[in-house]
N, C-alpha and C. Protein backbone atom coordinates (compact mmCIF):
# COMPACT_ATOMS: atom_id res chain seq x y z
N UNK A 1 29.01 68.86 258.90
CA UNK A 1 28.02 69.90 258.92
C UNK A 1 26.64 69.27 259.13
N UNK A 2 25.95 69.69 260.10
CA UNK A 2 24.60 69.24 260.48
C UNK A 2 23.60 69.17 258.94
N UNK A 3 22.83 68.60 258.83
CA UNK A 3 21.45 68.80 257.82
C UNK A 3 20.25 68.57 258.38
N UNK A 4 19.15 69.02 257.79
CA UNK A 4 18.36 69.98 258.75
C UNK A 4 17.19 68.40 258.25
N UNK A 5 16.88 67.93 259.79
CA UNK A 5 15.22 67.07 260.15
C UNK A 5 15.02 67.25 260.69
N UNK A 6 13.22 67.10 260.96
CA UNK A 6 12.57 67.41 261.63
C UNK A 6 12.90 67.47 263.56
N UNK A 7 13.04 66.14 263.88
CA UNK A 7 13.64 65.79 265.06
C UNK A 7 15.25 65.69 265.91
N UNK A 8 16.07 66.35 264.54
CA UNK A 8 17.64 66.26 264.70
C UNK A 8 18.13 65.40 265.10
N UNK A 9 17.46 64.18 265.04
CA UNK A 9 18.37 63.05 265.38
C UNK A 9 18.73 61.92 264.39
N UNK A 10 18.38 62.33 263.16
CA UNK A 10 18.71 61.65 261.76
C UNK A 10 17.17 61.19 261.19
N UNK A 11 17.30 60.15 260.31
CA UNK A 11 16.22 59.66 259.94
C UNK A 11 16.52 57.97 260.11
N UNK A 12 15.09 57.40 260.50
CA UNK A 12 15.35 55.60 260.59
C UNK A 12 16.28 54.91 259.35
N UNK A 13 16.32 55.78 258.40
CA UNK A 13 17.13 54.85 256.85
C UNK A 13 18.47 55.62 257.31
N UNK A 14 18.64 56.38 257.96
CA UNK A 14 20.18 56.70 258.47
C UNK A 14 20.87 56.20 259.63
N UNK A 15 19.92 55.84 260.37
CA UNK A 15 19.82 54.92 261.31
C UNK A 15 20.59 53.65 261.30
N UNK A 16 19.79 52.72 260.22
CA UNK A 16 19.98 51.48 259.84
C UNK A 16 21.15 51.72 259.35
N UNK A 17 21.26 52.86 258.25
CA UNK A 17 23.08 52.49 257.51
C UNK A 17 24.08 52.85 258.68
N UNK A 18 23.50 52.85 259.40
CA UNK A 18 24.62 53.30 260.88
C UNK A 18 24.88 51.75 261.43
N UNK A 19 23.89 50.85 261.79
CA UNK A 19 23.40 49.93 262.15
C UNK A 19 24.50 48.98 261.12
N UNK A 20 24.22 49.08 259.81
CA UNK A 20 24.76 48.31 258.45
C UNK A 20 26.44 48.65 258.78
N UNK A 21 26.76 49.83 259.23
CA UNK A 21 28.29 50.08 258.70
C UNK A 21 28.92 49.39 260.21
N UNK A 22 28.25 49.38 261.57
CA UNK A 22 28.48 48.55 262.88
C UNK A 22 29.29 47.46 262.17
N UNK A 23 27.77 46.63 261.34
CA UNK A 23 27.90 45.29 261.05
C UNK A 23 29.24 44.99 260.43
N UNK A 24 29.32 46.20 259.65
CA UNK A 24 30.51 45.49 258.35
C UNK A 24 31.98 45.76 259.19
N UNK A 25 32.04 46.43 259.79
CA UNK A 25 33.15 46.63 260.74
C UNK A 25 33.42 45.53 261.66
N UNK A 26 32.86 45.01 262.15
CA UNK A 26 32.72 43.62 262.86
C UNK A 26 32.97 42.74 262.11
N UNK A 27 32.73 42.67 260.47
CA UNK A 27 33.02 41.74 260.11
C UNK A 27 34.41 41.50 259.27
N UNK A 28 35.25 42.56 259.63
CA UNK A 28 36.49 42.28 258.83
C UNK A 28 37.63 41.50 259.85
N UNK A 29 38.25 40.98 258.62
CA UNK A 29 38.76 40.14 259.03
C UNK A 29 40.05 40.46 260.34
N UNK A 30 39.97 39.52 261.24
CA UNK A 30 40.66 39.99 263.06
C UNK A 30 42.13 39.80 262.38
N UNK A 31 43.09 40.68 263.55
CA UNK A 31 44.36 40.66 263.25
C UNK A 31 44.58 40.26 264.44
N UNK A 32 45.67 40.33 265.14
CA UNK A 32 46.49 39.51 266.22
C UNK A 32 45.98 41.42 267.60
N UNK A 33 46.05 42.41 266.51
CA UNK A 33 45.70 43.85 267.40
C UNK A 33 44.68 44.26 267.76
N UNK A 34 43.73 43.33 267.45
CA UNK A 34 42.17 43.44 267.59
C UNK A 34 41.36 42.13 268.64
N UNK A 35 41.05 42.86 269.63
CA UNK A 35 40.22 42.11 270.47
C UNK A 35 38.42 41.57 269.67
N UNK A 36 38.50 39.98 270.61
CA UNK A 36 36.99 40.25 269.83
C UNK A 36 36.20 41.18 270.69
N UNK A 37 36.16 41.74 271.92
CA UNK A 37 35.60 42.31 272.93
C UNK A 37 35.65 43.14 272.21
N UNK A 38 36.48 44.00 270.71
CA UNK A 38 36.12 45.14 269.80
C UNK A 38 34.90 44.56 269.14
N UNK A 39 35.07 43.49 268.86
CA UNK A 39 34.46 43.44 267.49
C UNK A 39 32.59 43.43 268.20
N UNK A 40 32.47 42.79 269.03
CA UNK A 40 31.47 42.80 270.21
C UNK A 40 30.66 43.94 270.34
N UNK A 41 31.94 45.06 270.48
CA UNK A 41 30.71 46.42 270.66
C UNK A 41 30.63 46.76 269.22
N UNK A 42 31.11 46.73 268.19
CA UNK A 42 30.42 46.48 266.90
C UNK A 42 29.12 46.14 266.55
N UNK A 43 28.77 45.15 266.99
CA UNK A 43 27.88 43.96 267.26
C UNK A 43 26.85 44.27 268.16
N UNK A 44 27.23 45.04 269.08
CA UNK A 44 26.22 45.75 270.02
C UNK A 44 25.54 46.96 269.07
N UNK A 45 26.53 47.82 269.11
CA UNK A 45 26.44 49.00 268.42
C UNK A 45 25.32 48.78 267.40
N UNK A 46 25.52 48.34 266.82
CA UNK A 46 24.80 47.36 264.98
C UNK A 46 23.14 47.04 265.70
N UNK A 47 22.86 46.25 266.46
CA UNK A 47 21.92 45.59 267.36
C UNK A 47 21.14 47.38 267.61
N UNK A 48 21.79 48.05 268.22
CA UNK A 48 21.27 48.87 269.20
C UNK A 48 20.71 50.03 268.33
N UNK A 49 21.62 50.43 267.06
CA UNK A 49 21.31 51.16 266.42
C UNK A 49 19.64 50.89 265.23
N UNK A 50 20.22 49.49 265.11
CA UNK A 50 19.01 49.48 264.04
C UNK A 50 17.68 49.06 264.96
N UNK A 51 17.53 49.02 266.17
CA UNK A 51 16.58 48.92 267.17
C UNK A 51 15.95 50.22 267.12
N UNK A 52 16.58 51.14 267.39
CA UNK A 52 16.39 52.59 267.87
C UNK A 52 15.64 52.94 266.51
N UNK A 53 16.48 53.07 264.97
CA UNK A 53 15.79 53.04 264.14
C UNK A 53 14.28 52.47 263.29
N UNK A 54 14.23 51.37 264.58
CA UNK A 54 12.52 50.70 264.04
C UNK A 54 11.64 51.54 265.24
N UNK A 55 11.78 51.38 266.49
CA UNK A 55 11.56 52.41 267.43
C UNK A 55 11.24 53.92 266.79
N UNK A 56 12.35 54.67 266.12
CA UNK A 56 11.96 55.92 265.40
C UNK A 56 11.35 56.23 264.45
N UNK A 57 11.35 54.85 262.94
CA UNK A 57 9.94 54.72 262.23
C UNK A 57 8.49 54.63 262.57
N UNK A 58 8.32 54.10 263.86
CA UNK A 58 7.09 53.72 264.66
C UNK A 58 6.94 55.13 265.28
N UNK A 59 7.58 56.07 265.30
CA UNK A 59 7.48 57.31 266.01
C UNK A 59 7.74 57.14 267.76
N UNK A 60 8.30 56.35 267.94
CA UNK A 60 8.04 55.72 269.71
C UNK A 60 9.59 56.39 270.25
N UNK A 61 9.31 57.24 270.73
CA UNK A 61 10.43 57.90 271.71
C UNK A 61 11.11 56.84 272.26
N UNK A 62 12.68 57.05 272.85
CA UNK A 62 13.52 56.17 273.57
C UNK A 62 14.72 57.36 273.85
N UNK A 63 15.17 56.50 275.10
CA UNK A 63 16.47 57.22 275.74
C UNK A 63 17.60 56.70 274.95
N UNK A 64 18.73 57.29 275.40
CA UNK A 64 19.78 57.22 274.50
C UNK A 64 20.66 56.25 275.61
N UNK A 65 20.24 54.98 275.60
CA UNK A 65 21.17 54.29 276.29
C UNK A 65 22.03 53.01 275.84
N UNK A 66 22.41 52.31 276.20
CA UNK A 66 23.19 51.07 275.48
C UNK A 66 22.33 49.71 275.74
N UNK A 67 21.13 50.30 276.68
CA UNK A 67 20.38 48.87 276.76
C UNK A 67 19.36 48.04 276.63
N UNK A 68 19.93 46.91 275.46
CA UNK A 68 18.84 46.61 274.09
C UNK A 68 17.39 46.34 274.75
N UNK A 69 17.48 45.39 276.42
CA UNK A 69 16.33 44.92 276.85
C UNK A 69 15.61 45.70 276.71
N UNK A 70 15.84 46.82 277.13
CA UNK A 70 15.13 48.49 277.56
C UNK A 70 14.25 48.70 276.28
N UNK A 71 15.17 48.88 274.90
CA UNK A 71 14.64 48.79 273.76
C UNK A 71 13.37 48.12 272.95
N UNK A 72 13.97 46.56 273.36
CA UNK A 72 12.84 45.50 273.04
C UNK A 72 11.44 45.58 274.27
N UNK A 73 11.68 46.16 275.30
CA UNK A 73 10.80 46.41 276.01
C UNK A 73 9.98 47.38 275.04
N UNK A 74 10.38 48.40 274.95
CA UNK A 74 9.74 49.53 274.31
C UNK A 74 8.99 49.11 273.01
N UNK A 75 9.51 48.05 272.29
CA UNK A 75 9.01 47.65 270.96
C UNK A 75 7.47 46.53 271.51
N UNK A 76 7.39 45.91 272.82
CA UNK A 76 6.48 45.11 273.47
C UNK A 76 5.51 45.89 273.61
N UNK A 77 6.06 47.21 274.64
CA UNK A 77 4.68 48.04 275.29
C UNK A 77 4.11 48.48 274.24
N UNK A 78 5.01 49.02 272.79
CA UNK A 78 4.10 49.58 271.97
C UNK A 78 3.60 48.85 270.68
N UNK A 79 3.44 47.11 271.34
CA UNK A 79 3.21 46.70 270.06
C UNK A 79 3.73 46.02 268.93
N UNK A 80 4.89 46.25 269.11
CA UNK A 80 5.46 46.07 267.82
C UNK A 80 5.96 44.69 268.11
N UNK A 81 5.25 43.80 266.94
CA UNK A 81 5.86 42.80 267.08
C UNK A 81 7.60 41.80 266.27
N UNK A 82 8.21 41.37 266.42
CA UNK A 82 9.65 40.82 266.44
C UNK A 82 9.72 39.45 266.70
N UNK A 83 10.74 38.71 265.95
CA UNK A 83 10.55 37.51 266.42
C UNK A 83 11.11 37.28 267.43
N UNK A 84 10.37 35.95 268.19
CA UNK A 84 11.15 35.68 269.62
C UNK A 84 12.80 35.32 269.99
N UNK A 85 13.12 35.01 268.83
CA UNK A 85 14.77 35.09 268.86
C UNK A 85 15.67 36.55 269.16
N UNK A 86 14.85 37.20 268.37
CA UNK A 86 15.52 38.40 268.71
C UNK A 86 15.58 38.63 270.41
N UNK A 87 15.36 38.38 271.10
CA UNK A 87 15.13 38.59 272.12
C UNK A 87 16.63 38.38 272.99
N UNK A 88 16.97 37.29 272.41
CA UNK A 88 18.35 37.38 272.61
C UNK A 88 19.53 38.55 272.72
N UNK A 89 18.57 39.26 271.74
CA UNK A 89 20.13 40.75 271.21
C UNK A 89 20.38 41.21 273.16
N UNK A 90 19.40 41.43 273.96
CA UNK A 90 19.64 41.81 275.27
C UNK A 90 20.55 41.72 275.85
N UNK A 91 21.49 39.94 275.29
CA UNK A 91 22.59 39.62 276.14
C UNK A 91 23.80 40.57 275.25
N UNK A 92 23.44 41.15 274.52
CA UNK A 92 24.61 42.05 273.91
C UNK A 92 25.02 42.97 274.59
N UNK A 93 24.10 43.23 275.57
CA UNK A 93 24.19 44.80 276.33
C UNK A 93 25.38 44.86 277.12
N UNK A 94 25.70 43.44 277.60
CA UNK A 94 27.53 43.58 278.09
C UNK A 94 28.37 43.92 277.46
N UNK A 95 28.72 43.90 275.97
CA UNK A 95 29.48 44.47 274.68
C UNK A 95 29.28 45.61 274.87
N UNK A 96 28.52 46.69 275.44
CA UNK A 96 28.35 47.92 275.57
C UNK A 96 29.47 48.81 276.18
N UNK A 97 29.47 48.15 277.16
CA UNK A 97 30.90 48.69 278.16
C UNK A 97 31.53 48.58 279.07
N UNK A 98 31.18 47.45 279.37
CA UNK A 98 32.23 46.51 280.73
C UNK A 98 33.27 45.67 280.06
N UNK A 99 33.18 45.04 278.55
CA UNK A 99 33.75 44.46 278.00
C UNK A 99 34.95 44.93 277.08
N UNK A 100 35.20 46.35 276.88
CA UNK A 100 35.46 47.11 276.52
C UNK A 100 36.61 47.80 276.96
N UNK A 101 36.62 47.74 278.16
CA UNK A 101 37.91 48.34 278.75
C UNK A 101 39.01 46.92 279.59
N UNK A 102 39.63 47.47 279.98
CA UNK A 102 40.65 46.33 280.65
C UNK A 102 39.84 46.02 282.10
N UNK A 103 39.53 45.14 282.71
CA UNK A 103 39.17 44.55 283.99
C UNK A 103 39.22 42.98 284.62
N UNK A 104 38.22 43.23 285.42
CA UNK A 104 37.76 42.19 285.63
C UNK A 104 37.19 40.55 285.09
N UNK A 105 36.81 40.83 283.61
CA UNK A 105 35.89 40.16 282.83
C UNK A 105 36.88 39.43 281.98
N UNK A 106 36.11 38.34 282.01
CA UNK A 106 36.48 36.92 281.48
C UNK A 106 36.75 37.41 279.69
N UNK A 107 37.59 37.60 279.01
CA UNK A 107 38.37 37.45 277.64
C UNK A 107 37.19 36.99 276.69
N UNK A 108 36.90 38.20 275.49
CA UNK A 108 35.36 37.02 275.14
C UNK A 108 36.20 36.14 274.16
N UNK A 109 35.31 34.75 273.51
CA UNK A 109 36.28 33.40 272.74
C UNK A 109 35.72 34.02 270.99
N UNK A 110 36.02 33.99 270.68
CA UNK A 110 36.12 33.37 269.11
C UNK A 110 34.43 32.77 268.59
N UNK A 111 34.14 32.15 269.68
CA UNK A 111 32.66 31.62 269.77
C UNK A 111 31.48 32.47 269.95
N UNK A 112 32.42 32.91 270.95
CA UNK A 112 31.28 34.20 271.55
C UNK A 112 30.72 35.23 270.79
N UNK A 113 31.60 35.50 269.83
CA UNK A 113 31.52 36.47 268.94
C UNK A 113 30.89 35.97 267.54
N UNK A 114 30.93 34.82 267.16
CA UNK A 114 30.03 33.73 266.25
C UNK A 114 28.76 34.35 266.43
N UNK A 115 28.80 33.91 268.34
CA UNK A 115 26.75 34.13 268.79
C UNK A 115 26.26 35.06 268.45
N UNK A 116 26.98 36.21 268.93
CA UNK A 116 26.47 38.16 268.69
C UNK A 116 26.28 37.77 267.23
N UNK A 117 27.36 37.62 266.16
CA UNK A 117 27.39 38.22 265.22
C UNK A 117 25.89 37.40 264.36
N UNK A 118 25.42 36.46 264.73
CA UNK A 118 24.56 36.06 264.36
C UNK A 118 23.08 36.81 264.94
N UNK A 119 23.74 36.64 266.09
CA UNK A 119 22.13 37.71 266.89
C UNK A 119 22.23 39.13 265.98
N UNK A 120 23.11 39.74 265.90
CA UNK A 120 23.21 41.42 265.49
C UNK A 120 22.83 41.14 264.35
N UNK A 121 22.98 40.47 263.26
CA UNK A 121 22.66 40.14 262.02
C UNK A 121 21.42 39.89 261.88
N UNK A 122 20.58 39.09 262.62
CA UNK A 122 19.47 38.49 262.48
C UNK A 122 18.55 40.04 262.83
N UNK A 123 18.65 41.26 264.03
CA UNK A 123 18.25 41.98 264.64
C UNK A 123 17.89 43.25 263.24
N UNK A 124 19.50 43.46 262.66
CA UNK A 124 19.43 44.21 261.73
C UNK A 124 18.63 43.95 260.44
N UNK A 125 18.95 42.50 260.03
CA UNK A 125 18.37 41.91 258.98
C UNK A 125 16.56 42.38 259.05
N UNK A 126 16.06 42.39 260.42
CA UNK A 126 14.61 42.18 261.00
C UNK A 126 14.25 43.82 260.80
N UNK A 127 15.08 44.60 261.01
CA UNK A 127 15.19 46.25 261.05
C UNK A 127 14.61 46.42 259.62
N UNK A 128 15.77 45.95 258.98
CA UNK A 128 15.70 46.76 257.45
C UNK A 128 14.10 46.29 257.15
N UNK A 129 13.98 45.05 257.66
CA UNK A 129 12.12 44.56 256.94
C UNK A 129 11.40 45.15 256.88
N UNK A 130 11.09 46.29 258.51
CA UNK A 130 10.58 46.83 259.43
C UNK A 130 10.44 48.43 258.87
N UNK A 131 12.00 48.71 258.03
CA UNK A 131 12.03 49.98 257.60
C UNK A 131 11.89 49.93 256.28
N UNK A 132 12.86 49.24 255.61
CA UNK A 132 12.68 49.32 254.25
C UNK A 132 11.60 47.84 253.88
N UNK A 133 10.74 47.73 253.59
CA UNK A 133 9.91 46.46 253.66
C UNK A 133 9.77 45.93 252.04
N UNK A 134 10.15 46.79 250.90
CA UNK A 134 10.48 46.45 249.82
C UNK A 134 12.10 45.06 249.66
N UNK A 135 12.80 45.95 250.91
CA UNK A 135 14.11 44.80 250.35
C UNK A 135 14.00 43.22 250.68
């Protein structure tokens, strides 16, 4: 059942626990039925969400797309500053949805998913500062 804000698209602290629950999903432990290319858009997801949510504390409009550059662009033009690592989360934007289905694309490693999960972590970790600045 919907609940009623201002802008109907949640609030930035609903945001982030959207962002938070990405994370924790990504982080359970892999079975033999689970691709990391899942755990990836987790990892994206997590990245993208708690982006959007510092973006929507700042009041700064954004499209509803999967791509973080686009995002961190938006956090540049308006200012907002992030550390330069984060900058990285961008290469997540392939976890979005080429990686995702069966194709063409190279199998992601065990490693690969190390990198994200450190970038998405570091992105979210930077969110909550941004939103909740007490924690």
């Amino acid at each position: 059942m919907p609940h009623e804000n201002k802008n109907g698209l949640g609030t930035p602290e609903e945001w982030l626990k959207r962002a938070k629950s990405n994370l924790a999903i990504a982080r359970l432990p892999k079975t033999k039925d689970i691709f990391w290319e899942d755990y990836c858009f987790e990892l994206q997801q997590a990245a993208e969400k708690a982006l959007k949510a510092v973006l929507m504390s700042k009041g700064i409009k954004f499209r509803f797309v999967h791509d973080l550059a686009e995002l961190l662009t938006l956090l540049d033009q308006n200012r907002i500053s992030f550390p330069d690592e984060l900058r990285t989360a961008a290469e997540l934007t392939d976890y979005s949805v080429e990686s995702r289905y069966p194709g063409p694309f190279e199998p992601v490693t065990e490693i690969e998913f190390k990198d994200a999960l450190k970038i998405a972590e570091a992105v979210v970790k930077w969110a909550e500062s941004e939103i909740l600045p007490s924690v």
